[in-house]
C-alpha atoms as a PDB file:
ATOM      1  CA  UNK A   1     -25.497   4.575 -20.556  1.00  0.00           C
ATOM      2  CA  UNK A   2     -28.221   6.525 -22.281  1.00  0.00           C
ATOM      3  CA  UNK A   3     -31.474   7.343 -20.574  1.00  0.00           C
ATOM      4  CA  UNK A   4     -34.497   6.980 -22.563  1.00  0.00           C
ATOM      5  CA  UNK A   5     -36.823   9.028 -19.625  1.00  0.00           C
ATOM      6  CA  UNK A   6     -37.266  12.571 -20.683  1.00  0.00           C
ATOM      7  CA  UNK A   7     -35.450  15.248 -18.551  1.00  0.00           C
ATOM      8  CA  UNK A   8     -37.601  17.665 -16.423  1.00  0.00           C
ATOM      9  CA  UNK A   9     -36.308  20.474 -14.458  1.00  0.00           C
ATOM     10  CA  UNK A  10     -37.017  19.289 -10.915  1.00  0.00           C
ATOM     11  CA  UNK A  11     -36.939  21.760  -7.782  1.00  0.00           C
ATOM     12  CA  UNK A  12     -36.888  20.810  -4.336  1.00  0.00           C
ATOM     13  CA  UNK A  13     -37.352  22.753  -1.020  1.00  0.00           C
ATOM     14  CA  UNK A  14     -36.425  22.319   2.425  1.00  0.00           C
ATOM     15  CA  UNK A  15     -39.405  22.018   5.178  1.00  0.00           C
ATOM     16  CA  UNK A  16     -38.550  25.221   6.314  1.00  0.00           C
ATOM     17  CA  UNK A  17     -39.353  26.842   3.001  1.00  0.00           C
ATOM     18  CA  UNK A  18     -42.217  25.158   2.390  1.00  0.00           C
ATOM     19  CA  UNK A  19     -43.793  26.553   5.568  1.00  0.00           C
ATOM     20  CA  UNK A  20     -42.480  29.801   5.049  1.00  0.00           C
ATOM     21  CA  UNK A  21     -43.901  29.679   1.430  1.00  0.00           C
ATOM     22  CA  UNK A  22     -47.759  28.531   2.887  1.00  0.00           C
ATOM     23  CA  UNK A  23     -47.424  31.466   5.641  1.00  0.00           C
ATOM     24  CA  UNK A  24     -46.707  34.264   2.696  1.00  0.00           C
ATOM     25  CA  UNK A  25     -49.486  32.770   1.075  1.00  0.00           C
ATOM     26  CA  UNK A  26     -51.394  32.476   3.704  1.00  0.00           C
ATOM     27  CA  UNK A  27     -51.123  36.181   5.282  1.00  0.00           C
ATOM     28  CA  UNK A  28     -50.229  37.740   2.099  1.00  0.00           C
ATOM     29  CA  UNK A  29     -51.606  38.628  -1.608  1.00  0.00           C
ATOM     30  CA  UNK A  30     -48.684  37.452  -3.630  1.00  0.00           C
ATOM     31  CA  UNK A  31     -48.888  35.369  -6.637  1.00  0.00           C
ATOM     32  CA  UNK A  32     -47.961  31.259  -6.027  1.00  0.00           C
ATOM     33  CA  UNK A  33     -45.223  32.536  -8.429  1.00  0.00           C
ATOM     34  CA  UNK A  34     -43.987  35.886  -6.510  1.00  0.00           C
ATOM     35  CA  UNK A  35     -43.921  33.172  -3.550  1.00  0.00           C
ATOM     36  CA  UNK A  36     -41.860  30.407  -5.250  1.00  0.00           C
ATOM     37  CA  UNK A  37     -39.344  33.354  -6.639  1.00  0.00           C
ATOM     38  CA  UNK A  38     -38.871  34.507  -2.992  1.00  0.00           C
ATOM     39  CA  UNK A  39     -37.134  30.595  -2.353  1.00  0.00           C
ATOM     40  CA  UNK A  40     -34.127  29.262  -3.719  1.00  0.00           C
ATOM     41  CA  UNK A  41     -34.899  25.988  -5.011  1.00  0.00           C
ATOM     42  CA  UNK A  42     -32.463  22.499  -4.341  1.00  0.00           C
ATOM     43  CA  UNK A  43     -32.248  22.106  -8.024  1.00  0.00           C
ATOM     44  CA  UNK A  44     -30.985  18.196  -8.794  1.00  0.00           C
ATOM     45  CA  UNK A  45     -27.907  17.685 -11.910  1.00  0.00           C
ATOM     46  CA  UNK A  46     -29.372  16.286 -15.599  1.00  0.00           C
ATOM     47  CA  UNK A  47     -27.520  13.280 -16.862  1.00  0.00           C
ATOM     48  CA  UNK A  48     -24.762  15.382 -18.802  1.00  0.00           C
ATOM     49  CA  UNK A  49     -23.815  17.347 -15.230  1.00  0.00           C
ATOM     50  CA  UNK A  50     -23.501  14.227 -13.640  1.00  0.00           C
ATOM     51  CA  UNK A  51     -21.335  12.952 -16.501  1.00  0.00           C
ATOM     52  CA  UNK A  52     -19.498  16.268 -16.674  1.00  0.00           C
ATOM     53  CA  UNK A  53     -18.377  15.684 -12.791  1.00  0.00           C
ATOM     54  CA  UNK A  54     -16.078  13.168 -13.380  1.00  0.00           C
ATOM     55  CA  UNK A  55     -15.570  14.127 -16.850  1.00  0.00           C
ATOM     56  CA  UNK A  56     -11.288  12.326 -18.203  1.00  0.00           C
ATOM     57  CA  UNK A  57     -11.417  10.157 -15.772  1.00  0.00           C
ATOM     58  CA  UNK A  58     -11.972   6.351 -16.277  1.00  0.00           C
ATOM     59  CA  UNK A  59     -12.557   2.761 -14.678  1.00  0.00           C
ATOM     60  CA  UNK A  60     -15.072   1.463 -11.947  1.00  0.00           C
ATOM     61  CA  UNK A  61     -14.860   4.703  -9.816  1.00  0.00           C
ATOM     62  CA  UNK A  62     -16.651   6.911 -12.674  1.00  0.00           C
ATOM     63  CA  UNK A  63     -18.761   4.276 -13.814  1.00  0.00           C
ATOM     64  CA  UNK A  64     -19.800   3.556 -10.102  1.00  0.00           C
ATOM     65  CA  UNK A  65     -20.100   7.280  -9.557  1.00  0.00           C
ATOM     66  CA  UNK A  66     -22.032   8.367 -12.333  1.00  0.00           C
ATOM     67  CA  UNK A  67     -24.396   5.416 -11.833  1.00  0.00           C
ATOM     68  CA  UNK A  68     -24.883   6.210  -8.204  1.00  0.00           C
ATOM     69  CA  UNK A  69     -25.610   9.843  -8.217  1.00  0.00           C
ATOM     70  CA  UNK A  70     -28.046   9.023 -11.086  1.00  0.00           C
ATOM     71  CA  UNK A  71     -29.727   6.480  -9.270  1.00  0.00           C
ATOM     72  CA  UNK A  72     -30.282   8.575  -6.136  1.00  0.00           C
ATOM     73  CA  UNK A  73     -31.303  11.233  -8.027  1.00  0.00           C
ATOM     74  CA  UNK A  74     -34.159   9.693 -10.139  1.00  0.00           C
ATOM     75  CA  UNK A  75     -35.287   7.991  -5.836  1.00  0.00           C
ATOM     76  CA  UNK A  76     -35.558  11.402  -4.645  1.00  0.00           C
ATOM     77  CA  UNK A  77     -37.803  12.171  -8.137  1.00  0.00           C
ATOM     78  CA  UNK A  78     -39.610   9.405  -7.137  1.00  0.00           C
ATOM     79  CA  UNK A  79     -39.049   6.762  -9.791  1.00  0.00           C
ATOM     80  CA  UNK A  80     -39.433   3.215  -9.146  1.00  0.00           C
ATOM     81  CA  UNK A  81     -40.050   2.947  -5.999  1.00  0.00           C
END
């Protein structure tokens, strides 16, 4: 199971942090930077975490598994749609 796609680091953040992020901006003079740093970002596993998970164990459960998690992970990237 190799994946040809390159990996990008890939944060994602609630509603509620997003509109707390546009009010700082908004009503404050902080850097788009200073105001990402101030959220903790939903970060999503590469290919070798997800693999890692279920790392000695074998048969359809892993393989299921590891194909599952990386197929809802590259949806909520947005790949083929």
């Amino acid at each position: 199971m190799t994946n040809n796609k390159q990996q990008t680091a890939v944060k994602l953040y609630t509603e509620e942090q997003v509109k707390k992020m546009l009010d700082l901006a908004r009503f404050t003079y902080n850097s788009e930077d200073k105001i990402l740093l101030s959220q903790k970002p939903i970060l999503l596993p590469s290919d070798e975490e997800i693999e890692k998970i279920y790392e000695g164990r074998i048969g359809v459960i892993r393989y299921a598994f590891i194909r599952g998690a990386k197929w809802m992970r590259d949806k909520i990237q947005g790949g083929e749609q």
